[in-house]
C-alpha atoms as a PDB file:
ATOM      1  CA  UNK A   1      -8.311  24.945   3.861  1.00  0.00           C
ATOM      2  CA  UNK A   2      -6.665  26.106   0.406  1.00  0.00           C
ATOM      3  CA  UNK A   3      -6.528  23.068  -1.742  1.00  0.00           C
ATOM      4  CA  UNK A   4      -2.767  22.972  -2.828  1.00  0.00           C
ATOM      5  CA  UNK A   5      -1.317  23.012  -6.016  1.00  0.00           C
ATOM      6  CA  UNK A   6      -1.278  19.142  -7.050  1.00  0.00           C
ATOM      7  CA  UNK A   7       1.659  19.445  -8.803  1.00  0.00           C
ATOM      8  CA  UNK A   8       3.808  20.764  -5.662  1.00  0.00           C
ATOM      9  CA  UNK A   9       1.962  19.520  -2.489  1.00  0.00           C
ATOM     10  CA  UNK A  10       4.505  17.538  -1.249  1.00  0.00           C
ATOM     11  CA  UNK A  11       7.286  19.381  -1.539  1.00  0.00           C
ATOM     12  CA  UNK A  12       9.039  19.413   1.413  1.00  0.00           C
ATOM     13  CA  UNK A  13       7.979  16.181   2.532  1.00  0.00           C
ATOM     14  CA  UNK A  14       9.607  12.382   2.938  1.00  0.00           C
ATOM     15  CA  UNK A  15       7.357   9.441   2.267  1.00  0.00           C
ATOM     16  CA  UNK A  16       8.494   5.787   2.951  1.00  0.00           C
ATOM     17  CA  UNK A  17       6.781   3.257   0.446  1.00  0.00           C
ATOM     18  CA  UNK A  18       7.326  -0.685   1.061  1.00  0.00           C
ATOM     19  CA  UNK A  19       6.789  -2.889  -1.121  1.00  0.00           C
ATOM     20  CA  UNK A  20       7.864  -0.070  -3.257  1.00  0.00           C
ATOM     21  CA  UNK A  21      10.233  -1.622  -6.486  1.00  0.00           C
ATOM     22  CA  UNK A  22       7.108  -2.221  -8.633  1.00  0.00           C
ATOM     23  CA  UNK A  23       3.410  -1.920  -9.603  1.00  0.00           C
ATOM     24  CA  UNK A  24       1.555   0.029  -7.270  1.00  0.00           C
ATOM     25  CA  UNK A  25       4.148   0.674  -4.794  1.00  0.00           C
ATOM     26  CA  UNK A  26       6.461   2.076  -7.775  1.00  0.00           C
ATOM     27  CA  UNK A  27       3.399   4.284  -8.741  1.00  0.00           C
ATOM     28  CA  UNK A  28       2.500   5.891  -6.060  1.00  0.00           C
ATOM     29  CA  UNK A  29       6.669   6.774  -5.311  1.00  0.00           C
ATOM     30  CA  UNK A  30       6.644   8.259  -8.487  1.00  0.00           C
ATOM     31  CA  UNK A  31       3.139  10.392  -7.941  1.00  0.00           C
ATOM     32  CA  UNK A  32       4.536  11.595  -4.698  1.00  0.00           C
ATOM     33  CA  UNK A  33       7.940  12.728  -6.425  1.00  0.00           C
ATOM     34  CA  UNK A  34       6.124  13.960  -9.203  1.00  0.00           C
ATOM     35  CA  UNK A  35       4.680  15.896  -6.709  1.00  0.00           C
ATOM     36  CA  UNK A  36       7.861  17.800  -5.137  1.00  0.00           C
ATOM     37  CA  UNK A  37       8.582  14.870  -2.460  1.00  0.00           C
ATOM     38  CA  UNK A  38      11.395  12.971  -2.131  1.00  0.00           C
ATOM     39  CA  UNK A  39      10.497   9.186  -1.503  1.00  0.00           C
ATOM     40  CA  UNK A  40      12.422   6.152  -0.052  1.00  0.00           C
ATOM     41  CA  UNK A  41      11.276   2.718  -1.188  1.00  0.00           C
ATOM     42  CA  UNK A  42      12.282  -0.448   0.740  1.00  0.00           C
ATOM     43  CA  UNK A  43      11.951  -4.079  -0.610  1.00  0.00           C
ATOM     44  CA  UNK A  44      13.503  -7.217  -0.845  1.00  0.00           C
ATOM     45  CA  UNK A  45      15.565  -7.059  -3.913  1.00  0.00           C
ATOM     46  CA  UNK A  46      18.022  -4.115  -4.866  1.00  0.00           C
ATOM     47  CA  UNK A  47      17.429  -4.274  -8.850  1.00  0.00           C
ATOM     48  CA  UNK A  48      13.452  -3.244  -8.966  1.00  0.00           C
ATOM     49  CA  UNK A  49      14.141  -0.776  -6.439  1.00  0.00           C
ATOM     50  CA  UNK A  50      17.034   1.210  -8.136  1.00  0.00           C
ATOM     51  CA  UNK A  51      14.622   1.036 -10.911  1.00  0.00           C
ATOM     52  CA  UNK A  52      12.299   2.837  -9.171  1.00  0.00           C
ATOM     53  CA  UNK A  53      14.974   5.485  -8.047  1.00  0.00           C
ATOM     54  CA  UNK A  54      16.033   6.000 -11.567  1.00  0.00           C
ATOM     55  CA  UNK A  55      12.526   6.657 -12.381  1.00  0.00           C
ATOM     56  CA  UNK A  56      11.827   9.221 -10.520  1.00  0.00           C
ATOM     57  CA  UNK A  57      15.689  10.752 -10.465  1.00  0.00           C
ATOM     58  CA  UNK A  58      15.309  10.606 -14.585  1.00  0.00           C
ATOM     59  CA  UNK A  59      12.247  12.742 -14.235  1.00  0.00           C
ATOM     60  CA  UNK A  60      13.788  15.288 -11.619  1.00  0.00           C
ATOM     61  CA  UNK A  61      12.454  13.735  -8.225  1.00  0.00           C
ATOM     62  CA  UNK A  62      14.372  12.964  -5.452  1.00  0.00           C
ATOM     63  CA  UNK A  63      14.679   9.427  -4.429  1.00  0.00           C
ATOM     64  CA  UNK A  64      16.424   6.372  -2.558  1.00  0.00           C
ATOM     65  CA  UNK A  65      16.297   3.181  -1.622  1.00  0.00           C
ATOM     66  CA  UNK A  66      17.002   0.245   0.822  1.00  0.00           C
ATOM     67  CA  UNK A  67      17.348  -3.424   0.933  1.00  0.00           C
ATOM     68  CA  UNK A  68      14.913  -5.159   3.681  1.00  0.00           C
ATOM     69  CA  UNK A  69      12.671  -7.503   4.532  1.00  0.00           C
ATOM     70  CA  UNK A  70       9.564  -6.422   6.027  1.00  0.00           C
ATOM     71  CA  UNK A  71       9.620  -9.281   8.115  1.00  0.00           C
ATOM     72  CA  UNK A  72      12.457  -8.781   9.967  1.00  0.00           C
ATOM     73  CA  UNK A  73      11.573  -5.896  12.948  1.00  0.00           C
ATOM     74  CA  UNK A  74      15.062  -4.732  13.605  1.00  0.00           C
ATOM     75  CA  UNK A  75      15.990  -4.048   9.915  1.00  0.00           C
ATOM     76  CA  UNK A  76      12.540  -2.120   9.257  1.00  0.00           C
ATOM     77  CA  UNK A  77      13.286  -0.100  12.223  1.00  0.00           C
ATOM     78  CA  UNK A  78      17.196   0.585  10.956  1.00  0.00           C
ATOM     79  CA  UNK A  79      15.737   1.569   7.422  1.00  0.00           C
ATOM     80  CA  UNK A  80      13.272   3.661   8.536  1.00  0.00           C
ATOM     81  CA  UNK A  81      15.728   5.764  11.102  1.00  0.00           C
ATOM     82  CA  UNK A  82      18.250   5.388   8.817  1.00  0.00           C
ATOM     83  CA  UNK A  83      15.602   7.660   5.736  1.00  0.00           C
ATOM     84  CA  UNK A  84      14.536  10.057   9.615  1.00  0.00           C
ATOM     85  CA  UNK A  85      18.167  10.723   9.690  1.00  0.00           C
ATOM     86  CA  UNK A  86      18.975  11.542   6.216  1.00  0.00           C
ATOM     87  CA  UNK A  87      16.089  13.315   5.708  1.00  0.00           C
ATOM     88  CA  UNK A  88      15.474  14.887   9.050  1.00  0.00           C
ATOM     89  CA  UNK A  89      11.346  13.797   8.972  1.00  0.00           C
ATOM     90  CA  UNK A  90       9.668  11.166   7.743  1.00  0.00           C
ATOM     91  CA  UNK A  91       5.637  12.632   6.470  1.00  0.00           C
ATOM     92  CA  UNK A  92       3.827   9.611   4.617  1.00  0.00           C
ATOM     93  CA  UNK A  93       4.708   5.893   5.323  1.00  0.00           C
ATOM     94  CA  UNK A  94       3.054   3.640   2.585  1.00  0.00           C
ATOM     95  CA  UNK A  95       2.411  -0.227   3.285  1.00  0.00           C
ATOM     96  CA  UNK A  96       2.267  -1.865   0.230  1.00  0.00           C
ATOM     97  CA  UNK A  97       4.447  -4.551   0.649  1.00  0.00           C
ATOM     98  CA  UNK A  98       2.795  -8.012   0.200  1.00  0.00           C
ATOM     99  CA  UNK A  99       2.724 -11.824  -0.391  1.00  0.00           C
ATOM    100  CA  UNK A 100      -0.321 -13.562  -1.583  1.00  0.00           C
ATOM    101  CA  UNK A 101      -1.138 -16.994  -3.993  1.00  0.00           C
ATOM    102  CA  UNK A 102      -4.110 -18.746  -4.441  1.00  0.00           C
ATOM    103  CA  UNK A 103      -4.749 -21.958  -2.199  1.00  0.00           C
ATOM    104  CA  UNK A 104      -7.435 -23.826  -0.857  1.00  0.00           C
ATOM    105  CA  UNK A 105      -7.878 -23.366   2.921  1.00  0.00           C
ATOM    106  CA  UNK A 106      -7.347 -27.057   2.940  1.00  0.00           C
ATOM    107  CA  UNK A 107      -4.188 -27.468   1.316  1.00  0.00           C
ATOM    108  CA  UNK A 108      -2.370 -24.068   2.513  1.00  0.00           C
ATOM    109  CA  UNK A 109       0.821 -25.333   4.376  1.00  0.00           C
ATOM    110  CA  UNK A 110       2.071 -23.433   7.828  1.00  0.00           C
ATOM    111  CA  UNK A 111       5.091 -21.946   5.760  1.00  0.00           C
ATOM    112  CA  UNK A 112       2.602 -20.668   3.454  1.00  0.00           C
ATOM    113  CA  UNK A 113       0.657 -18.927   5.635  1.00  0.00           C
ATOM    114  CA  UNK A 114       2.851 -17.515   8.050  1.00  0.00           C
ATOM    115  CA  UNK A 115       4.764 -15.797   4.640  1.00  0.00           C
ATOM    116  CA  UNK A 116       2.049 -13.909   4.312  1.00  0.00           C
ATOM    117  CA  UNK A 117       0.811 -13.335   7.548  1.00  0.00           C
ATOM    118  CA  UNK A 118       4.285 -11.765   8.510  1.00  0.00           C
ATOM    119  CA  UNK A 119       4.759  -9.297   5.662  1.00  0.00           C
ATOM    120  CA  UNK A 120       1.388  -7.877   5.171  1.00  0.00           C
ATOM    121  CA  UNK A 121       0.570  -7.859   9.010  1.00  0.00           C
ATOM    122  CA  UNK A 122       3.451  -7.721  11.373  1.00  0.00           C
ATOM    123  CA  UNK A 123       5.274  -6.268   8.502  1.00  0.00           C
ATOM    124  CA  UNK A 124       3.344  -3.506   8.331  1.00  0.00           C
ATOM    125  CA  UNK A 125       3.114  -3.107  11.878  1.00  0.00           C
ATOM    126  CA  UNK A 126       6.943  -3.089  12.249  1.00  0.00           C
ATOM    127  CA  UNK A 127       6.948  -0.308   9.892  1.00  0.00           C
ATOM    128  CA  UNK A 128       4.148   2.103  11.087  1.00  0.00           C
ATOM    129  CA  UNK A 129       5.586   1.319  14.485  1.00  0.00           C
ATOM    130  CA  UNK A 130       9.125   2.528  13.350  1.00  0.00           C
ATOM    131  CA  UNK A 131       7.844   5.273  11.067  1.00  0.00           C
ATOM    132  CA  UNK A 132       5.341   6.711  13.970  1.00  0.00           C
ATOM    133  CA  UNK A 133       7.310   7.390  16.250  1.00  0.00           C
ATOM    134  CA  UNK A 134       9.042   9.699  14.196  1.00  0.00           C
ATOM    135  CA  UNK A 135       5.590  11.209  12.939  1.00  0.00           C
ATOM    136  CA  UNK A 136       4.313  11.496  16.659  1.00  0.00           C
ATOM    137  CA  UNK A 137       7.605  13.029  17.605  1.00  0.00           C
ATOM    138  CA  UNK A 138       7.243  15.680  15.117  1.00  0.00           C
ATOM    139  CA  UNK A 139       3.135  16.124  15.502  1.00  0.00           C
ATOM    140  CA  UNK A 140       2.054  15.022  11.920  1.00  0.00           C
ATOM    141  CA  UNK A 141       2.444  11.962   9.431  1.00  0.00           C
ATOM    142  CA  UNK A 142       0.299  10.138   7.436  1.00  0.00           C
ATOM    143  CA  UNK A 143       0.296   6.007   6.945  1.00  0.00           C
ATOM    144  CA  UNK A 144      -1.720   4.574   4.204  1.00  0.00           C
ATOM    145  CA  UNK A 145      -2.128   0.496   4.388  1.00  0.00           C
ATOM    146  CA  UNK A 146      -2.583  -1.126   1.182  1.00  0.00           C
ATOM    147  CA  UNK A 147      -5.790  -3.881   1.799  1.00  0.00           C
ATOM    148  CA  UNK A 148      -8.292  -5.709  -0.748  1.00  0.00           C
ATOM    149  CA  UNK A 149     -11.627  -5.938   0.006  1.00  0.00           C
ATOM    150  CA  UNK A 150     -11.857  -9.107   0.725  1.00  0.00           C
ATOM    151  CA  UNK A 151     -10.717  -8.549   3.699  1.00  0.00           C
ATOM    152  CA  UNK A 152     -14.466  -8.214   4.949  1.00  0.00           C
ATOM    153  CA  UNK A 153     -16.395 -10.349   2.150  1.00  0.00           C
ATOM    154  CA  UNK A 154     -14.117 -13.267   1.960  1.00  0.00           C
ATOM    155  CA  UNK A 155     -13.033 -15.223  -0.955  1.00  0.00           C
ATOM    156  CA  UNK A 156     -11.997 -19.059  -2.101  1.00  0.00           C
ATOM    157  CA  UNK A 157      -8.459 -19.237  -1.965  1.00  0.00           C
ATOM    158  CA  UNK A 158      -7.268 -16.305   0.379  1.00  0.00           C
ATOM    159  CA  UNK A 159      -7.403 -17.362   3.982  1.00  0.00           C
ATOM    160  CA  UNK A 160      -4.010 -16.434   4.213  1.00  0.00           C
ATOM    161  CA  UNK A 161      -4.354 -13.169   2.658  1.00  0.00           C
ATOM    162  CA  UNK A 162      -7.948 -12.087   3.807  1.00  0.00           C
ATOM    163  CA  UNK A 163      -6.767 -12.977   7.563  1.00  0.00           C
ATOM    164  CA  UNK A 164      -3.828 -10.646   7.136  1.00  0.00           C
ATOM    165  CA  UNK A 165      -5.347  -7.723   5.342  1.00  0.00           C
ATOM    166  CA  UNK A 166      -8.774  -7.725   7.630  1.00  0.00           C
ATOM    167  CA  UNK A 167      -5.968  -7.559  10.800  1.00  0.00           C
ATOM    168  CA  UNK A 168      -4.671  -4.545   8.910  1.00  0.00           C
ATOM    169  CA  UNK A 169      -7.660  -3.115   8.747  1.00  0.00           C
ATOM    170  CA  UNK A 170      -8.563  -3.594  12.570  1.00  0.00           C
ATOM    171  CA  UNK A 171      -4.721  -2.290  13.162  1.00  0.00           C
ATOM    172  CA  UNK A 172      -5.671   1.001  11.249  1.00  0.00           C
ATOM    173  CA  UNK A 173      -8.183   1.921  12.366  1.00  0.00           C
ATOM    174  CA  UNK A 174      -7.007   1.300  16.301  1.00  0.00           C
ATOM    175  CA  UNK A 175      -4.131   3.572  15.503  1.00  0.00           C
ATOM    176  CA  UNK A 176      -6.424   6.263  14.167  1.00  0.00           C
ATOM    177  CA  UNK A 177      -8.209   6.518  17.209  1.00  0.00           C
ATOM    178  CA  UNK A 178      -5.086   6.213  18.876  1.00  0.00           C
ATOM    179  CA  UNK A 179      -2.616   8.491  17.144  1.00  0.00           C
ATOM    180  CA  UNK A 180      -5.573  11.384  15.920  1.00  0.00           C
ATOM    181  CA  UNK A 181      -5.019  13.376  18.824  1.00  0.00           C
ATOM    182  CA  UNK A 182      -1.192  13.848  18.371  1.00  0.00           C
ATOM    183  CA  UNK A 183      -1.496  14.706  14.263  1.00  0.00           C
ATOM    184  CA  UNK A 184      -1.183  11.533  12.569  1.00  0.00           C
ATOM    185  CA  UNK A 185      -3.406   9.986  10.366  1.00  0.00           C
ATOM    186  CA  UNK A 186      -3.710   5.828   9.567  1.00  0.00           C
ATOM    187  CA  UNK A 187      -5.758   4.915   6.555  1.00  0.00           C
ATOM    188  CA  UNK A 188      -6.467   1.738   4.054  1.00  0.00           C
ATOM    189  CA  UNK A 189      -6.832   1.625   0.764  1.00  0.00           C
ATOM    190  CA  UNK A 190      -8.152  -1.443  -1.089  1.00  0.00           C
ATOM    191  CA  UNK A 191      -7.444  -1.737  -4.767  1.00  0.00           C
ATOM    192  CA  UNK A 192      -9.441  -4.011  -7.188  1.00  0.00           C
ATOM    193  CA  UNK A 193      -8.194  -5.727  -9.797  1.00  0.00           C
ATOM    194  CA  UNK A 194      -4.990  -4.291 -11.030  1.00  0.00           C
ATOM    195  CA  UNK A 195      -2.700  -4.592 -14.034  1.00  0.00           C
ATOM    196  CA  UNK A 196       0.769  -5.362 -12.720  1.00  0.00           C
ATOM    197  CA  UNK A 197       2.879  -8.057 -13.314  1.00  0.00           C
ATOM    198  CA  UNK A 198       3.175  -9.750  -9.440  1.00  0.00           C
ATOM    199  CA  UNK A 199      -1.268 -10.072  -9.568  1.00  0.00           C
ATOM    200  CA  UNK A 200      -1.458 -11.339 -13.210  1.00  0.00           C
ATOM    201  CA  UNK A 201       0.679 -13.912 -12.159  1.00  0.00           C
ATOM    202  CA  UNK A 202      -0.346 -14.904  -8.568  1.00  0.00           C
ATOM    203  CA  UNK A 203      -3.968 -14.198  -9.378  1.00  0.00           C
ATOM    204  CA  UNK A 204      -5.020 -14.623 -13.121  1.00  0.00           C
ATOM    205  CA  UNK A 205      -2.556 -16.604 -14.323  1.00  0.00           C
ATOM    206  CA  UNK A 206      -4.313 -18.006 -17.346  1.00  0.00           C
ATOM    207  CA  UNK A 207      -6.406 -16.270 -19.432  1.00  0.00           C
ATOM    208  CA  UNK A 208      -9.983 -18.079 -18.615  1.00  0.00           C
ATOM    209  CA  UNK A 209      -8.664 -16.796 -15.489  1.00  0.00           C
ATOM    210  CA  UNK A 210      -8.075 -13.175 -16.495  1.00  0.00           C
ATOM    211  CA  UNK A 211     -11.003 -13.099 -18.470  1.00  0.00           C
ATOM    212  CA  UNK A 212     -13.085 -14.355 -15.216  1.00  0.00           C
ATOM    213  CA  UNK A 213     -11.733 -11.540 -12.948  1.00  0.00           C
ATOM    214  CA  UNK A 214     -12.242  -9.152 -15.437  1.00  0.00           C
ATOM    215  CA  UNK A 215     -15.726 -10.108 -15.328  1.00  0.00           C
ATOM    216  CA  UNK A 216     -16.671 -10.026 -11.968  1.00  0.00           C
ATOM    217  CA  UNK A 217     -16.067  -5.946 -12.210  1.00  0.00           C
ATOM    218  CA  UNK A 218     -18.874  -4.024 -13.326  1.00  0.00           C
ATOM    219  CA  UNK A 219     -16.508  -1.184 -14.623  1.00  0.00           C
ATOM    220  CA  UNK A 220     -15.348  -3.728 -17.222  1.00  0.00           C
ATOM    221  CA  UNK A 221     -11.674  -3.198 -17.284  1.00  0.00           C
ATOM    222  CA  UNK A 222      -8.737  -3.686 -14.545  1.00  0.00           C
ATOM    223  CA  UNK A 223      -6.966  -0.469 -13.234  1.00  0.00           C
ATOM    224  CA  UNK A 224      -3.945   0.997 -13.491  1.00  0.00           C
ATOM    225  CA  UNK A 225      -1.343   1.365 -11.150  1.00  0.00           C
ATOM    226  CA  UNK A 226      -1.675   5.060 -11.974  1.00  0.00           C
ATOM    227  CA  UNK A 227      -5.104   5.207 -10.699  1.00  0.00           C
ATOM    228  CA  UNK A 228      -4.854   3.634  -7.479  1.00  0.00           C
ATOM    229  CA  UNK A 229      -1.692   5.864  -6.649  1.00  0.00           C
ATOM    230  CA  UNK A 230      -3.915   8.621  -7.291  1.00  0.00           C
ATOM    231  CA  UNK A 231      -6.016   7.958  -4.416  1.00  0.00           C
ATOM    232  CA  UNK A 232      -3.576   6.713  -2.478  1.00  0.00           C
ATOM    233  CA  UNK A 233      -1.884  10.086  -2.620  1.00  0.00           C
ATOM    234  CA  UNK A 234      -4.961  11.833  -1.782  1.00  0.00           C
ATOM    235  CA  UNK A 235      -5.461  10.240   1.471  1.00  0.00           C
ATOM    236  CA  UNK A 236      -1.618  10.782   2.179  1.00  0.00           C
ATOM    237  CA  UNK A 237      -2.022  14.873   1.254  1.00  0.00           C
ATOM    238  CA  UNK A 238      -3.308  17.721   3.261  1.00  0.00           C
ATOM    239  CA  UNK A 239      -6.326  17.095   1.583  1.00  0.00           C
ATOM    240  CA  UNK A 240      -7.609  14.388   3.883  1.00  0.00           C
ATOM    241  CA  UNK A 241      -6.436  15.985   6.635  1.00  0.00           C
ATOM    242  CA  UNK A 242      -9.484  15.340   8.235  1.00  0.00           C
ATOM    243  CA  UNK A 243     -10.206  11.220   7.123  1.00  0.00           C
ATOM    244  CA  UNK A 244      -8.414   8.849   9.292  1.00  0.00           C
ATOM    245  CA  UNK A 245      -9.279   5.303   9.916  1.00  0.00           C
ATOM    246  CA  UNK A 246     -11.273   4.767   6.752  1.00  0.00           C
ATOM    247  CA  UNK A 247     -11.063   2.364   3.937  1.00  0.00           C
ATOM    248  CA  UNK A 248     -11.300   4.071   0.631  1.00  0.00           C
ATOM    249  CA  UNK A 249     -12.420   1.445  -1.862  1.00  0.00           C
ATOM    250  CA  UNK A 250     -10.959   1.516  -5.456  1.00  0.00           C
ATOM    251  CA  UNK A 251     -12.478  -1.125  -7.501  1.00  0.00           C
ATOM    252  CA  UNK A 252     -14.262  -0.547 -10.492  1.00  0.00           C
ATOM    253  CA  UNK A 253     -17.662  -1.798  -8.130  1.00  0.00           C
ATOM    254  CA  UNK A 254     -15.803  -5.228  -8.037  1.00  0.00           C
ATOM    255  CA  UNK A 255     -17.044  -6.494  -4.348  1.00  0.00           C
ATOM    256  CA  UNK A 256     -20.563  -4.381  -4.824  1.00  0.00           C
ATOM    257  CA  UNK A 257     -21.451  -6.005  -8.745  1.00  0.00           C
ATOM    258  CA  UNK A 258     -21.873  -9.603  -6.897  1.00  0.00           C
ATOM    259  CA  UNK A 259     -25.129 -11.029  -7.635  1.00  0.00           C
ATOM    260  CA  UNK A 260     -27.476 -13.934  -8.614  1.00  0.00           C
ATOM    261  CA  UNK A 261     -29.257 -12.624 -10.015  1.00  0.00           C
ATOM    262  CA  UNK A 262     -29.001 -11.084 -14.078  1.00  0.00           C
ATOM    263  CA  UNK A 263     -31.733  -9.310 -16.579  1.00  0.00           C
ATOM    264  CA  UNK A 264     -30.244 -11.453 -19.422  1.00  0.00           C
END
């Protein structure tokens, strides 16, 4: 396969990011325009995402928008038609749409954990589900689920989270096997620590806390939105044509660096 010019490989194509009016979701949109595509970004609330548009449309990309919860089936399934209809294909569908806090197991209320259980789980099967029928229709797409590893190692203070994000990853990788053999391709990604504004303050909150997470990752720093969109559009490009129902793990060695263990 010719590797394609990184500046121009989508061009052509539609991606759908949710989630998609800030941090990572608003990086990766702008990566993909920046690379020829033309993106749609769905979310809750209409002043981050126009933000996003006029991002990318200041810059020369090609973008829109549309108001919706991820939680509600029938208006994932409108937006997503709506951007096949427009656009005539949809190519990349992005699930980075997400709730999370920190709570003990103990105290976590139903409320609390059904929000999160419905928008990173059934809402991102509501939107590979409306997005993939359009991909298998057309032989090809490419959905990328946005995890955290904890998802298989478990941490204080995540129930909620970790149960949603390791059903993700047992979704994914059952539509990989499923979907392979008609051209589409279902992937995770699973992003350590990263500087945006929505984890500093659901997640490090203080700065003993921030200081503590930094800590725990052996590359020393947090990451940038920029960085994880990188990889995240590599497993959504030609590419990785040939990786599908993997977890690519971008995290600084954050969930290998635990130990007992020290030399000091």
């Amino acid at each position: 396969m010719t590797v394609p010019d990184l500046t121009s490989e989508f061009v052509g194509r539609v991606a759908v990011v949710t989630g998609g009016g800030s941090g990572i979701g608003r990086a990766v949109a702008q990566r993909v325009a920046a690379a020829g595509g033309t993106v749609h970004v769905i979310g809750r609330r209409e002043e981050p995402l126009a933000g996003t548009v006029r991002l990318i449309t200041d810059a020369g990309g090609r973008a829109g928008f549309t108001c919706c919860d991820v939680r509600d089936p029938l208006a994932v399934a409108s937006a997503v038609d709506d951007v096949a209809a427009t656009e005539g294909r949809i190519d990349a569908l992005v699930n980075n749409a997400a709730g999370n806090f920190v709570a003990p197991a103990e105290n976590l209320s139903p409320n609390g954990w059904k929000a999160v259980i419905d928008i990173v789980l059934n809402g991102s099967f509501y939107a590979s589900s409306a997005a993939g029928r359009h991909m298998l229709m057309q032989g090809s797409g490419a959905i990328l689920n946005v995890i955290a590893t904890y998802a298989w190692h478990g941490h204080p203070g995540t129930v909620h989270s970790a149960a949603a994000k390791g059903g993700l990853v047992a979704m994914t990788r059952t539509l990989a096997v499923e979907w392979a053999p008609r051209g589409v391709r279902v992937n995770c990604i699973a992003p350590g620590p990263t500087e945006t504004e929505g984890a500093s303050r659901a997640l490090w909150g203080t700065d003993a806390a921030r200081a503590r997470v930094q800590g725990s990752v052996p590359a020393g720093r947090f990451a940038s939105p920029e960085e994880i969109a990188e990889s995240a559009v590599f497993l959504l490009s030609e590419r990785a044509d040939y990786v599908t129902g993997e977890v690519l793990v971008v995290d600084g060695g954050q969930w290998l660096g635990k130990s007992v263990y020290t030399a000091d």
